[in-house]
N, C-alpha and C. Protein backbone atom coordinates (compact mmCIF):
# COMPACT_ATOMS: atom_id res chain seq x y z
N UNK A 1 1.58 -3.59 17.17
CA UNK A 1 1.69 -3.51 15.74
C UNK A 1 2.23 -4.83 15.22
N UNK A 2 1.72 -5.27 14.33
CA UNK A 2 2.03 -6.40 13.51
C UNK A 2 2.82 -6.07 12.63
N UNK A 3 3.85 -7.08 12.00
CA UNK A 3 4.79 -6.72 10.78
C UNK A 3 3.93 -6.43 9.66
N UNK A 4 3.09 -7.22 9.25
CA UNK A 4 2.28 -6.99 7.90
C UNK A 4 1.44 -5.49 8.31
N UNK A 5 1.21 -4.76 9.22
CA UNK A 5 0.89 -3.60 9.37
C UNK A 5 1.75 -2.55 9.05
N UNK A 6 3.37 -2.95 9.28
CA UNK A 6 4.14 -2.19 9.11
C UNK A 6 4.53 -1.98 7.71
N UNK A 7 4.56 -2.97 6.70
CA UNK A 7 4.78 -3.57 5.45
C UNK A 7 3.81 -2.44 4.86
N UNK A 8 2.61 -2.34 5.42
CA UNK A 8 1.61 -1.72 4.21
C UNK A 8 1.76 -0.17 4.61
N UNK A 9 2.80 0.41 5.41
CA UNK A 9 2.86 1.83 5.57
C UNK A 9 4.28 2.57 4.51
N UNK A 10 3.60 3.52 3.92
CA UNK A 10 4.74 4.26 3.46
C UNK A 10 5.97 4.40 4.26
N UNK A 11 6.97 4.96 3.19
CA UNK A 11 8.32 5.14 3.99
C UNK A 11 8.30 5.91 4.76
N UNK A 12 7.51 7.31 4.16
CA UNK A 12 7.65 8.76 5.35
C UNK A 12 6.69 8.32 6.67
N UNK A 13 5.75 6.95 6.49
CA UNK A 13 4.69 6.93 7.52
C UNK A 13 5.82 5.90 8.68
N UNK A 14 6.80 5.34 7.90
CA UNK A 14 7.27 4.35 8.54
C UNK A 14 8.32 5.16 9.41
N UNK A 15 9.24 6.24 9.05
CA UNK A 15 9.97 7.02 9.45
C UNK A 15 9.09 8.07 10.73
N UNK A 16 7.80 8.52 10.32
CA UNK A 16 7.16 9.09 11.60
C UNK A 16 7.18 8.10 12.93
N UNK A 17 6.06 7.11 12.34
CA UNK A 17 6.10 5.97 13.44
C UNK A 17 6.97 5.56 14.29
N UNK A 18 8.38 5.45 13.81
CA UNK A 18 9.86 5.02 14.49
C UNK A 18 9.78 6.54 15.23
N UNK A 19 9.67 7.51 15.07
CA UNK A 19 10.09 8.81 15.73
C UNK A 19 9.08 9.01 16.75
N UNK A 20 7.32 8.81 16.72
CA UNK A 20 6.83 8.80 17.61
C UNK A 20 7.13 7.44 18.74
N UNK A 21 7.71 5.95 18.21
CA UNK A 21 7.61 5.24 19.36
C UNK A 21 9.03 5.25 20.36
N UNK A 22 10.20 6.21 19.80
CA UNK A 22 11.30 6.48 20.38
C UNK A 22 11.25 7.57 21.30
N UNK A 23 10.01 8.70 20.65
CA UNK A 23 9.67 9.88 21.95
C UNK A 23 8.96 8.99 23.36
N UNK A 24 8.01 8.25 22.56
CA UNK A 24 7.15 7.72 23.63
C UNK A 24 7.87 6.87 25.16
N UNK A 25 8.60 5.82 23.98
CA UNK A 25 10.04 5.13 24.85
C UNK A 25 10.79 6.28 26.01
N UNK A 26 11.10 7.11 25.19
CA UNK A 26 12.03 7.99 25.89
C UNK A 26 11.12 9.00 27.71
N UNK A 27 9.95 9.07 26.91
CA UNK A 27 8.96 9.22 27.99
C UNK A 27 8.69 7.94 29.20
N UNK A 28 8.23 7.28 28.63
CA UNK A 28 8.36 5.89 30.09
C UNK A 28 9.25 5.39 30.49
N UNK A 29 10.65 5.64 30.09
CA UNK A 29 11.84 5.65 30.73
C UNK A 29 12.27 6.51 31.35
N UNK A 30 11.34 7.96 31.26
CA UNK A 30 11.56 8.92 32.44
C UNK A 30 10.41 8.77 33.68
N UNK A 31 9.04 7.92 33.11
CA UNK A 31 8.75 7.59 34.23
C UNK A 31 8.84 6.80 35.04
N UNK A 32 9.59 5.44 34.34
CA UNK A 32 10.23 4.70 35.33
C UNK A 32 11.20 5.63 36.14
N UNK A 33 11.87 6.52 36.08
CA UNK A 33 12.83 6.52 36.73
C UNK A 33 11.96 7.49 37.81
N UNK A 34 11.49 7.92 37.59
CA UNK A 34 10.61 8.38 38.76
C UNK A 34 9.39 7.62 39.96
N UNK A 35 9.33 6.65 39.38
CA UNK A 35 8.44 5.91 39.86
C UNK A 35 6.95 5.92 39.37
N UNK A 36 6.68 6.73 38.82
CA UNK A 36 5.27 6.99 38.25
C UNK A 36 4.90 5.95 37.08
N UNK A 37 5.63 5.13 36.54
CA UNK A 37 5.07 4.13 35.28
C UNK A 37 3.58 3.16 36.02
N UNK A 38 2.85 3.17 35.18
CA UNK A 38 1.93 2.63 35.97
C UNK A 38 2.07 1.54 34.96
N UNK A 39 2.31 1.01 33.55
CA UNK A 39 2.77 0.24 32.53
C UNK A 39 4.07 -0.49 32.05
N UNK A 40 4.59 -1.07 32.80
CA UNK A 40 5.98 -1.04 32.43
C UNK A 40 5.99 -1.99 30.85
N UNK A 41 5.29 -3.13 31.06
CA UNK A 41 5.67 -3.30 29.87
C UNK A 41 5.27 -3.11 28.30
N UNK A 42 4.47 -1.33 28.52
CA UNK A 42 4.63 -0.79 27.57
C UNK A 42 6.02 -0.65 26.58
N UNK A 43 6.87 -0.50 27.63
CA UNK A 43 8.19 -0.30 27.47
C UNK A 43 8.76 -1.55 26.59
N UNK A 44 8.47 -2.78 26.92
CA UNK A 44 8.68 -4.01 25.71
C UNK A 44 8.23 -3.57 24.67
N UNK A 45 6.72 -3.48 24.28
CA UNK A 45 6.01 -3.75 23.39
C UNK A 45 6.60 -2.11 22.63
N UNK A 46 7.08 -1.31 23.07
CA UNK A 46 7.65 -0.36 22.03
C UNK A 46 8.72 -0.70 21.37
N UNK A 47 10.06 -1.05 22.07
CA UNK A 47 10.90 -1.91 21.95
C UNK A 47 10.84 -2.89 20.52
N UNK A 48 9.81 -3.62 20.90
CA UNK A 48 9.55 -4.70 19.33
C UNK A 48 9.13 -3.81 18.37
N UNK A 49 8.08 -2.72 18.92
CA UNK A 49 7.68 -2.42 17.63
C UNK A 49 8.15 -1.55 16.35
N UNK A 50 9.48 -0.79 17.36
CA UNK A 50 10.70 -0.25 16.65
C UNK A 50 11.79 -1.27 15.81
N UNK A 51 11.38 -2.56 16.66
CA UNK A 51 12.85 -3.41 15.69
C UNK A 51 11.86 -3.44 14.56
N UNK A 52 10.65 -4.28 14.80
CA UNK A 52 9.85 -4.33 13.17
C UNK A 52 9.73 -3.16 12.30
N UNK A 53 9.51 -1.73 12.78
CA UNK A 53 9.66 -0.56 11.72
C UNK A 53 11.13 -0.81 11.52
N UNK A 54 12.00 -0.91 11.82
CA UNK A 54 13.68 -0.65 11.20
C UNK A 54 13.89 -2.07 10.72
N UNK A 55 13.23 -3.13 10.99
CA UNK A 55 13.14 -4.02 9.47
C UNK A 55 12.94 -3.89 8.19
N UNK A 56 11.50 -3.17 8.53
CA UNK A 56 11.16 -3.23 7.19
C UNK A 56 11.71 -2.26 6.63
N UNK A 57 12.23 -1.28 7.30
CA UNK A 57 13.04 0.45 6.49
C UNK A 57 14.02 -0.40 5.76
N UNK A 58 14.97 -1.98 7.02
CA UNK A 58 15.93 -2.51 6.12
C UNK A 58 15.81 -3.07 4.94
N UNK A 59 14.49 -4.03 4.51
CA UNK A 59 14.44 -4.66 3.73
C UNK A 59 14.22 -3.61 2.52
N UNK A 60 13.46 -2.46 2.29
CA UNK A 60 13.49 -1.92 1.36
C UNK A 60 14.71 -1.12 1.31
N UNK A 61 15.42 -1.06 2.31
CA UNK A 61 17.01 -0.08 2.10
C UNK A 61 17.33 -1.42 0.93
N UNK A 62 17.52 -2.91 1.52
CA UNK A 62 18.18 -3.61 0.46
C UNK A 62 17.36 -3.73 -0.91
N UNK A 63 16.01 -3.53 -0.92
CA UNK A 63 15.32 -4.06 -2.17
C UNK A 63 14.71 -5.41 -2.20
N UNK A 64 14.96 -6.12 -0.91
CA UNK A 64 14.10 -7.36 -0.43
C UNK A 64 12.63 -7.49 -0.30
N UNK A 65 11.93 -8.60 -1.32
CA UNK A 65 10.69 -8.13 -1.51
C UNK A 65 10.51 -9.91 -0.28
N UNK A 66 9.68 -9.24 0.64
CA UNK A 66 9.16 -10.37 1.94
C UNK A 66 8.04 -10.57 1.26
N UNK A 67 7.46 -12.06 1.59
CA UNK A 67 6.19 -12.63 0.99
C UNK A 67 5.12 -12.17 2.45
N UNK A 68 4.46 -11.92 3.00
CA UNK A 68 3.95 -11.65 4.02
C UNK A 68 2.88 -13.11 4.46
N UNK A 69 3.58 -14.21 5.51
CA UNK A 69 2.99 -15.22 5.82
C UNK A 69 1.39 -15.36 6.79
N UNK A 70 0.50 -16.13 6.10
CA UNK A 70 -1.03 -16.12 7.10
C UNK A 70 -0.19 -16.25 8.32
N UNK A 71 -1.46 -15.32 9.43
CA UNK A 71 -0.93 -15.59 10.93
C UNK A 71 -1.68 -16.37 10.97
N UNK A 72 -0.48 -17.48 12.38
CA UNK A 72 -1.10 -18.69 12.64
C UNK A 72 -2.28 -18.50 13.64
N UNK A 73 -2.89 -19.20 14.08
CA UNK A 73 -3.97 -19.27 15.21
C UNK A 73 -2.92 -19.52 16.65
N UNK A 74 -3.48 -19.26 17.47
CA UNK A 74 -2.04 -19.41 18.93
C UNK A 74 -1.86 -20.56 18.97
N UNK A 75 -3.18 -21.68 18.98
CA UNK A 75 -2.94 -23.03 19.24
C UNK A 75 -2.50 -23.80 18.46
N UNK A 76 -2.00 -23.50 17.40
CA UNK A 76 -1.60 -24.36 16.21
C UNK A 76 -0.09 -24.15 16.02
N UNK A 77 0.97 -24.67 16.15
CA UNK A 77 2.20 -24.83 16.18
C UNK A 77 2.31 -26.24 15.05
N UNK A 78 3.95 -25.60 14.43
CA UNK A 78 4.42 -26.30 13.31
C UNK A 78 5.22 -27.66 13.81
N UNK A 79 5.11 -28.37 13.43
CA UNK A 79 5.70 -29.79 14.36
C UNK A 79 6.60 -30.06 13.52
N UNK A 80 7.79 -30.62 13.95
CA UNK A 80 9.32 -30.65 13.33
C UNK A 80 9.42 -32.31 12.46
């Protein structure tokens, strides 16, 4: 999930989303512990995608309106 994906979801859609990727989490952390994960780093990519939903829950908790920036291309980096 991309931030600007998250940006364009309602609050109640944004509040499901966080609840399904914390069950899901909570699931491949029981299969790691069993040995059965055949994905581990599913387990990252949920991880991020919960900090970005509880961003954006933050920025509208404060009333912070984010400009949503073009994504860059991979090979193109900003030079200092």
């Amino acid at each position: 999930m991309k931030i600007v994906d998250a940006r364009n979801l309602t609050d109640s859609e944004l509040v499901a989303r966080k609840k399904e990727a914390r069950q899901e989490q909570f699931n491949l952390r029981m299969q790691q512990q069993t040995g059965a994960l055949e994905k581990p780093s599913r387990l990252n990519e949920l991880r991020k995608d919960v900090a970005k939903l509880e961003t954006v829950m933050s920025e509208r908790r404060l009333g912070q309106k984010v400009a949503s920036r073009p994504a860059q291309s991979g090979g193109e980096k900003k030079k200092k």
